[in-house]
Protein backbone atom coordinates (compact mmCIF):
# COMPACT_ATOMS: atom_id res chain seq x y z
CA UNK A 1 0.00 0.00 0.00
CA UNK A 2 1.75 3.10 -1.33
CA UNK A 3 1.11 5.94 1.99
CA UNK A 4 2.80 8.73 -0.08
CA UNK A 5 1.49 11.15 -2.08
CA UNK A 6 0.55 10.72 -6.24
CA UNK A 7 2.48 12.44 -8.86
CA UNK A 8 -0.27 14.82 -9.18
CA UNK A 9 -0.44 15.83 -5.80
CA UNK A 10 3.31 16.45 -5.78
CA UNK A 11 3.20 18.43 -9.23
CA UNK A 12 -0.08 20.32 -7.32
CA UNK A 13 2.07 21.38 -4.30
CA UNK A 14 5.08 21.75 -6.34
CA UNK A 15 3.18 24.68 -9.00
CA UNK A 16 1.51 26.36 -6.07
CA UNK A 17 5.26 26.16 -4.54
CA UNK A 18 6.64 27.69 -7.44
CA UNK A 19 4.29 30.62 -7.90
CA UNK A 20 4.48 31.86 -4.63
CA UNK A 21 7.85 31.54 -4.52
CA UNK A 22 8.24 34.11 -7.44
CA UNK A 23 5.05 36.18 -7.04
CA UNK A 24 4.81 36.33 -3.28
CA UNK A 25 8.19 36.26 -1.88
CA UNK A 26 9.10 37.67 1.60
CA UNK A 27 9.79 41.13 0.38
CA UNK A 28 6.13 41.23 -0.83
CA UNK A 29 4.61 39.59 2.10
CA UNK A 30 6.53 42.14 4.13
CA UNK A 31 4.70 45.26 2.12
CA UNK A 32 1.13 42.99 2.58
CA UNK A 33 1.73 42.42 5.90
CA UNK A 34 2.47 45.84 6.84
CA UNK A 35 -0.79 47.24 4.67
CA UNK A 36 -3.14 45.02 6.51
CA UNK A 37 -5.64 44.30 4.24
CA UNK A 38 -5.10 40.85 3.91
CA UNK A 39 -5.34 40.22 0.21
CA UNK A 40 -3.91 40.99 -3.07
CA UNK A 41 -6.13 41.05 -5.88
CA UNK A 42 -3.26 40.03 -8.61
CA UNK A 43 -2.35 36.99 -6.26
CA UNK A 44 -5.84 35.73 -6.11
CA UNK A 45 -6.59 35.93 -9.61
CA UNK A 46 -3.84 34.00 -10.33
CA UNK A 47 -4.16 31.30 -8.13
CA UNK A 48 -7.89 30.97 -9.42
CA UNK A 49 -6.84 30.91 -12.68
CA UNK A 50 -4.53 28.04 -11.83
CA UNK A 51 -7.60 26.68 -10.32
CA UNK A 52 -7.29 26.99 -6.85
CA UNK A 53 -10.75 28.83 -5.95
CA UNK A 54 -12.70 25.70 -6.98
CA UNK A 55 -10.31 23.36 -6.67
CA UNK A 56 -12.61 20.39 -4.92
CA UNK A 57 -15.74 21.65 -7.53
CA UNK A 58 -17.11 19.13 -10.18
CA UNK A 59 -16.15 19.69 -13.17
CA UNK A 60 -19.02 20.29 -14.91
CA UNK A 61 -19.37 23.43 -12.11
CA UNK A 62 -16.24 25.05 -13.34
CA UNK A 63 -14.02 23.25 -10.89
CA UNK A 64 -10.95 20.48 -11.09
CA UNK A 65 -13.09 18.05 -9.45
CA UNK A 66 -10.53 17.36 -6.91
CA UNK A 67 -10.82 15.74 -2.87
CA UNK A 68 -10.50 17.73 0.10
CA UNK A 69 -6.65 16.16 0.85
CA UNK A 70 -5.46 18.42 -2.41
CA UNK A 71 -7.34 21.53 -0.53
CA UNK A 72 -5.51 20.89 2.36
CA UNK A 73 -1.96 20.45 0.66
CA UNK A 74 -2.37 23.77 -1.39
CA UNK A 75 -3.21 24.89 2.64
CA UNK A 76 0.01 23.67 3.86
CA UNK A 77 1.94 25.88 0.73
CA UNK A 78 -0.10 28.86 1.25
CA UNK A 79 0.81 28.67 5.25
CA UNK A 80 4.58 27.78 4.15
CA UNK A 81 4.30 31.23 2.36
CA UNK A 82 1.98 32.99 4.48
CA UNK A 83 0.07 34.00 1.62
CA UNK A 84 -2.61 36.54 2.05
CA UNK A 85 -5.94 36.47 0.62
CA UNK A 86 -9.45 34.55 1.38
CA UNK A 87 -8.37 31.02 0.40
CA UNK A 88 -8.94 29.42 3.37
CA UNK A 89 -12.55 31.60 4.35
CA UNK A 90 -13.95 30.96 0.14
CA UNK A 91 -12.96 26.85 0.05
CA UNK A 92 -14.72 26.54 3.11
CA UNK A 93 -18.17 28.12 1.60
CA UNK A 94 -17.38 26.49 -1.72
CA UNK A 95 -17.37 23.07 0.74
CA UNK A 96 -20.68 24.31 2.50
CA UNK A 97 -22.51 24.66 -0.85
CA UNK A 98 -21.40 21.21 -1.73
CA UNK A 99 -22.39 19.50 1.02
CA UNK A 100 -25.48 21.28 1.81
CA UNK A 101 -26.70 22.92 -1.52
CA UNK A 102 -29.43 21.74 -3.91
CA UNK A 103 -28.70 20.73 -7.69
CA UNK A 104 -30.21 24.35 -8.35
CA UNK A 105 -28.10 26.10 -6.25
CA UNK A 106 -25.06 24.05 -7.22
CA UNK A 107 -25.30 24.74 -10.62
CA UNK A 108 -26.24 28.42 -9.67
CA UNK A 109 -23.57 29.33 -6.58
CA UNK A 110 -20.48 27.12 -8.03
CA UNK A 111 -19.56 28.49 -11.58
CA UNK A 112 -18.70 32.31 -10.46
CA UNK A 113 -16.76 30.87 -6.98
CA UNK A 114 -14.97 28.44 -9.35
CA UNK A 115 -14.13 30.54 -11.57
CA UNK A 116 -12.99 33.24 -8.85
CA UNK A 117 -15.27 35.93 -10.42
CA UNK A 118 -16.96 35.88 -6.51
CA UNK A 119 -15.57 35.91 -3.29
CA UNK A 120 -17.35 33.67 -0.41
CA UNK A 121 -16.66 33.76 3.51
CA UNK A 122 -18.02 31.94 6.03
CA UNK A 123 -19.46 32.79 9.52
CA UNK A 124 -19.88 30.56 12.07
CA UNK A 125 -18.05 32.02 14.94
CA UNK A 126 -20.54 33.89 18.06
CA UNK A 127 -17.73 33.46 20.67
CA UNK A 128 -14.53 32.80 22.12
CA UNK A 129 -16.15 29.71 23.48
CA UNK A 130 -19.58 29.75 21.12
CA UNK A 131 -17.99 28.47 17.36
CA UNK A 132 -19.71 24.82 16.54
CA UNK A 133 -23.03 24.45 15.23
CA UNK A 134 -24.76 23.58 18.71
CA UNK A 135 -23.67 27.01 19.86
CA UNK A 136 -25.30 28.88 17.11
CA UNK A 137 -28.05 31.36 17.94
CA UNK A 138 -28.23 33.45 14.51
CA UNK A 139 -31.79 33.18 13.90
CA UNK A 140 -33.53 32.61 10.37
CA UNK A 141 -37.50 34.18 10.58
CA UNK A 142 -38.56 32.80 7.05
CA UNK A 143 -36.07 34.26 4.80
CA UNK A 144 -35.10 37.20 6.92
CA UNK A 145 -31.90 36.40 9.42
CA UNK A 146 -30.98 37.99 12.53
CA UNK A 147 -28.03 37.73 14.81
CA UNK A 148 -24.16 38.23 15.11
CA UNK A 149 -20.99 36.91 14.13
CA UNK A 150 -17.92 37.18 14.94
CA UNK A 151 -14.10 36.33 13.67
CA UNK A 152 -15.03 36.71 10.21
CA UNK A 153 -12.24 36.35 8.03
CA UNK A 154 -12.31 38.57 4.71
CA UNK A 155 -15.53 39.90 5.59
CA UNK A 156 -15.31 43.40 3.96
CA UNK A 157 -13.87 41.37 0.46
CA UNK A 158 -16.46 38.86 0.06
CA UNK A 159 -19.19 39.09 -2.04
CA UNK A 160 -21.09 35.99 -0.36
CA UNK A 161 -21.25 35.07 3.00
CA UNK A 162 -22.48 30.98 4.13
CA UNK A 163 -23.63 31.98 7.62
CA UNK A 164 -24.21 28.76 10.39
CA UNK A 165 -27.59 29.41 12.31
CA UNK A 166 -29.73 27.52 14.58
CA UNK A 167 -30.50 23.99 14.21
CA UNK A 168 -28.06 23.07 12.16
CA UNK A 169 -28.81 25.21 9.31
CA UNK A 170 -26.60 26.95 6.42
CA UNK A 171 -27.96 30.01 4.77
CA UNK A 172 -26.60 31.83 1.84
CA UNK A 173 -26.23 35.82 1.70
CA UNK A 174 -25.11 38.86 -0.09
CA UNK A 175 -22.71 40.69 1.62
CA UNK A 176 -24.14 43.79 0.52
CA UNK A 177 -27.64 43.41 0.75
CA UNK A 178 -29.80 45.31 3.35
CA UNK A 179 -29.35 44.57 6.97
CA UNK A 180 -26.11 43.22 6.62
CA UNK A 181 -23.37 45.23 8.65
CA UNK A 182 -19.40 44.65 8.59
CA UNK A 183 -17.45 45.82 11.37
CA UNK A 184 -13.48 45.32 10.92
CA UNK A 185 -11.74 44.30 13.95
CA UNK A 186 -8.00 44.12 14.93
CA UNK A 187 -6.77 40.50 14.19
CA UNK A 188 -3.35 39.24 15.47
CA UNK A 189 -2.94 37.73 11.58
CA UNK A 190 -2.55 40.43 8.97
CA UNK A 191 -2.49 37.85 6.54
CA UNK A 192 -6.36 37.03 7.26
CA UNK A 193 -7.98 40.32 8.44
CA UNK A 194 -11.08 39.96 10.57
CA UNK A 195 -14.80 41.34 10.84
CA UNK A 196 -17.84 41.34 13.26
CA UNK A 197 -21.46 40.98 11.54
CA UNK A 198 -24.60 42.16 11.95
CA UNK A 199 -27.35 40.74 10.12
CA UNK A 200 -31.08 42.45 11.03
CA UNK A 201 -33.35 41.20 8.83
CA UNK A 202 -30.74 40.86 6.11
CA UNK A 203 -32.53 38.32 2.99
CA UNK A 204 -30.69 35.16 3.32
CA UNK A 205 -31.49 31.74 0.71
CA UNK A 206 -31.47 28.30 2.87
CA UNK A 207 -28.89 25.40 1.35
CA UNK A 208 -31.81 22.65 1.32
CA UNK A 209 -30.29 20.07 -0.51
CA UNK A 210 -27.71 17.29 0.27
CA UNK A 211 -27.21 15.57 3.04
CA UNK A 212 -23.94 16.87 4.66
CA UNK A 213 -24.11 18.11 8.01
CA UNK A 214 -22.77 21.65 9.50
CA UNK A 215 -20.33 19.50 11.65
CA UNK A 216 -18.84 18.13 8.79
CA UNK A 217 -17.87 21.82 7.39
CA UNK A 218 -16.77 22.53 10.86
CA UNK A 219 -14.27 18.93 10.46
CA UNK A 220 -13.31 20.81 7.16
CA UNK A 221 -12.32 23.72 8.67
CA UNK A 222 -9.83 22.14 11.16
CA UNK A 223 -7.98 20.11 8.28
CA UNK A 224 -7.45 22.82 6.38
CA UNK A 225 -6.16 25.29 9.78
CA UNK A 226 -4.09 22.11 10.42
CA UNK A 227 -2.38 22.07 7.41
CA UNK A 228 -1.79 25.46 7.23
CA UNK A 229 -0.04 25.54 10.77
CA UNK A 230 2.03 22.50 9.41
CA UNK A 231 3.31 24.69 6.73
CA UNK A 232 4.20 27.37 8.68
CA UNK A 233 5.73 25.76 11.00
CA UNK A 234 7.90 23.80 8.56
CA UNK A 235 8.63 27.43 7.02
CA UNK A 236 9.88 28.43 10.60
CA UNK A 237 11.76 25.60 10.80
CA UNK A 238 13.74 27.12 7.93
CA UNK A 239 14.36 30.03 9.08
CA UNK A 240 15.78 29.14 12.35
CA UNK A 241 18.20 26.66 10.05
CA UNK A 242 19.21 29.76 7.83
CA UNK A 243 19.86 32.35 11.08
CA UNK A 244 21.91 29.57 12.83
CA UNK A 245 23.89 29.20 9.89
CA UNK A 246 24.18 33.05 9.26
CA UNK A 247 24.85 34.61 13.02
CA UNK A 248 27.83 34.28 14.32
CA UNK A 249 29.34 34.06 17.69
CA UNK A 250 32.70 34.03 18.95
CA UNK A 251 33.63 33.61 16.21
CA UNK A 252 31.82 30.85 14.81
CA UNK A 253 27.84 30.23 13.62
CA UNK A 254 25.43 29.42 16.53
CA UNK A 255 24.74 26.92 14.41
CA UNK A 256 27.57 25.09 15.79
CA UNK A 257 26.59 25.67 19.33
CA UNK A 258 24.93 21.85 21.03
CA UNK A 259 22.41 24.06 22.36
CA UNK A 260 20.93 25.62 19.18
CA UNK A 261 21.30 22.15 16.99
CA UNK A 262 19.53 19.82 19.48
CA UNK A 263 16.42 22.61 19.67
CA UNK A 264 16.14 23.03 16.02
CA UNK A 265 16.48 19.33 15.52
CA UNK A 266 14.00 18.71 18.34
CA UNK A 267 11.37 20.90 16.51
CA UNK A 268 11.79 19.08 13.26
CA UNK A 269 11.05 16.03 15.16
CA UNK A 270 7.81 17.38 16.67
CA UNK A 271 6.44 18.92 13.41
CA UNK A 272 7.23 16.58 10.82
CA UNK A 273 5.51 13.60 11.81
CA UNK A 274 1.94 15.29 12.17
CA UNK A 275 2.43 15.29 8.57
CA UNK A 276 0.29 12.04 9.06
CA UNK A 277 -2.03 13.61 10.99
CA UNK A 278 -3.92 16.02 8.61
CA UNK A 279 -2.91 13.51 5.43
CA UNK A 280 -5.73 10.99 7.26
CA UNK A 281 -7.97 13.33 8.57
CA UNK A 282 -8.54 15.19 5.19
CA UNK A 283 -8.48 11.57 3.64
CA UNK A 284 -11.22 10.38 6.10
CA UNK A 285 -13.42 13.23 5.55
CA UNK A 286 -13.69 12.16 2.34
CA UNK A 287 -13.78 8.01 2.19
CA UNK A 288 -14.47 7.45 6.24
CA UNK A 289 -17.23 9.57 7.48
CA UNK A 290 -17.42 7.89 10.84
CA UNK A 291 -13.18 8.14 11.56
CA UNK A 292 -12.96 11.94 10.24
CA UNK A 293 -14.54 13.90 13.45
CA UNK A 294 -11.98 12.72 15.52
CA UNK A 295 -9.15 12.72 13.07
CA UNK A 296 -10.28 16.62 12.09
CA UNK A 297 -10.09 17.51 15.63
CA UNK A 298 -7.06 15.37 16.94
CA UNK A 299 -5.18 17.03 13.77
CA UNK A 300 -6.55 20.82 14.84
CA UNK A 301 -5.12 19.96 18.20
CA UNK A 302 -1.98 18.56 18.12
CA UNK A 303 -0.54 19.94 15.10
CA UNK A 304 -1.56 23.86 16.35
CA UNK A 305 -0.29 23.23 19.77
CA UNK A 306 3.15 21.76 18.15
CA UNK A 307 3.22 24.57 15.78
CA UNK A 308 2.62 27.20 18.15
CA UNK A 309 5.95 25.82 20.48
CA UNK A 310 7.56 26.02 17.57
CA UNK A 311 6.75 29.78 16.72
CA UNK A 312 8.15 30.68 20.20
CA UNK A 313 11.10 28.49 20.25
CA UNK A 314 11.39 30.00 16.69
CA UNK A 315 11.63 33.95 18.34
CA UNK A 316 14.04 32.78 20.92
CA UNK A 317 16.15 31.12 18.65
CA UNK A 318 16.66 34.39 17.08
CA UNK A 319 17.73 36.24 20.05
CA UNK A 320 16.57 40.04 20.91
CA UNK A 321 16.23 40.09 17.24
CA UNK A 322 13.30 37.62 17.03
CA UNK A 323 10.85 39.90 19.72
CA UNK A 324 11.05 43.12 16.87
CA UNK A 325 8.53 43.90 14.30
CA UNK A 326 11.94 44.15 11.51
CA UNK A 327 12.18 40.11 11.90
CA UNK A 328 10.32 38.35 9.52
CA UNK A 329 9.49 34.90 12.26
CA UNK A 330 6.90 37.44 13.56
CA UNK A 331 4.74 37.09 10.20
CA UNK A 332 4.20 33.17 10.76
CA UNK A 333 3.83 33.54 14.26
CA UNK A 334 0.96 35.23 14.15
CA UNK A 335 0.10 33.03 11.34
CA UNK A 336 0.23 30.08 13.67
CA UNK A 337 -1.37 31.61 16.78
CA UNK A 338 -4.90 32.43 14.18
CA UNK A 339 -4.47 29.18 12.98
CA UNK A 340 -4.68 27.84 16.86
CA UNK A 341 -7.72 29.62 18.13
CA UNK A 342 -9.90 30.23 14.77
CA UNK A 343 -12.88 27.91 15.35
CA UNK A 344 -12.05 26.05 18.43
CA UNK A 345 -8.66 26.20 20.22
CA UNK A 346 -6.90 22.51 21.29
CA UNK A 347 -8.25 21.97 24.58
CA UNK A 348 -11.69 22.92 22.61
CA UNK A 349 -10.72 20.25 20.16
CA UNK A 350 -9.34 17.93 23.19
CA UNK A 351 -12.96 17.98 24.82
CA UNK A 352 -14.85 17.01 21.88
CA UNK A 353 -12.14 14.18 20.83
CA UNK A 354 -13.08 12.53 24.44
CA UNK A 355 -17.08 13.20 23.94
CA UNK A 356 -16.54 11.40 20.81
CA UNK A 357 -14.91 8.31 22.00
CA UNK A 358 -17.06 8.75 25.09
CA UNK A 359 -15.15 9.40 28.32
């Protein structure tokens, strides 16, 4: 049984590698990340040219027809690069609409997300504590809905917003219809800016088709923040590598120092084998529906928590240096610590691994 990846997920990871090495590199993050906004339009209509927007669409929708693992390794690339933009926020609707829309509004909703022509975002979080779909008190009144939502990533960008409201339910609406009010907060990530939304009254179109639940979307959601902690991580990995190598002291790189090659060498050893983790998660939410809640949250768990020692070994290993705003660690730190908390932190993730398997 080959455990590795095909030769078209490698080319897939290996193309998205390559553009963002040469269109994103980390002068240009630097000027993005200082901006704020979160998103370059050039960036994102190249990657959904390349196909990246409806990557895990049917083809006949305008999509490659591809499985949520690919999502989640173009995830670990973008969080290698900590590329800006709504990737993570618009596969997550594009998900909802699969599992939840009708053949109408498949054939309607998919095309122009596809295709990148829209943006989508999601909104399920109401809380530090209030973020799965048994915690949701947005309110649909007929086709009016009513409530608030918080930790919205790319709110004032999106065209579309898939909104998670009582009993289990996924509505549809336009981010710039009537009743609909964005708010942008101050996010730790710059690379994923945030928003708080008011809906009163707003028009909103219920997914009624399918048979996917909310829950699932929710599993979907802590692949993908998996993998892209995974990827920055490895990144920071890198970079620790590269400064040992560079700074010198008494005459000689730290590099060479016992203490600074057994911690960098001990953080390899913690990330890279959660590899694994989010590999059979995003596999399971796609061929074994009654393995992936666990795996989704075990992954979101232990692979953030990992991650997240590694961004602070990461600013230690790089001395005085590594606390300033100049040092570039800072960027996936901050990366890393949205990845950790957005939609359930680990001890979240923790609780509902041991309700599953019933302690």
């Amino acid at each position: 049984m080959d455990f590795g990846l095909s030769e078209e997920q490698e080319m897939l990871q290996e193309t998205i590698r390559g553009f963002a090495q040469n269109e994103c590199p980390t002068t240009r993050l630097r000027e993005l990340f200082d901006e704020g906004e979160g998103h370059d339009p050039t960036l994102w209509s190249a990657l959904a040219e390349m196909g990246v927007a409806g990557l895990i669409v049917p083809e006949e929708q305008g999509g490659a027809g591809m499985e949520l693992l690919d999502l989640a390794l173009v995830a670990e690339v973008l969080g290698e690069f900590a590329m800006p933009g709504p990737f993570l926020a618009h596969s997550l609707a594009v998900q909802g609409v699969m599992l939840r829309g009708s053949q109408a509004q498949r054939e309607a909703l998919l095309p122009a997300l596809a295709g990148g022509d829209q943006i989508a975002t999601v909104a399920f979080q109401e809380s530090d504590t209030a973020w799965a779909p048994a915690d949701w008190t947005a309110k649909l009144d007929g086709d009016r809905l009513s409530g608030v939502k918080t930790a919205v990533s790319h709110a004032t960008l999106a065209d579309r917003i898939l909104v998670g409201v009582q009993d289990d339910e996924l509505v549809w609406v336009d981010a710039k219809a009537q009743g609909v009010r964005i708010e942008s907060v101050d996010g730790i990530d710059r690379t994923r800016p945030l928003a708080t939304i008011t809906f009163t009254g707003a028009p909103a179109e219920r997914l009624e088709g399918g048979s996917g639940t909310a829950q699932q979307l929710l599993d979907a959601s802590a692949v993908l923040l998996a993998a892209d902690a995974f990827g920055a991580a490895s990144k920071l990995i890198d970079l620790d590598v590269a400064y040992a190598l560079d700074r010198e002291q008494f005459g000689q790189p730290i590099a060479q120092f016992q203490a600074i090659k057994h911690t960098i060498a001990r953080l390899a050893t913690e990330i890279e084998p959660t590899r694994a983790l989010w590999w059979y998660a995003a596999h399971a939410l796609d061929h074994l529906p009654d393995e992936a809640p666990r795996a989704a949250s075990v992954a979101k768990a232990h692979i953030t928590d990992r991650a997240m020692n590694a961004a602070r070994q990461s600013v230690e290993l790089h001395g005085g240096y590594g606390f300033t705003w100049e040092c570039e660690v800072q960027m996936w730190f901050k990366r890393i610590m949205f990845d950790r908390v957005m939609l359930g932190t680990p001890d979240q993730h923790r609780e509902r691994t041991a309700e599953i398997g019933g302690y």
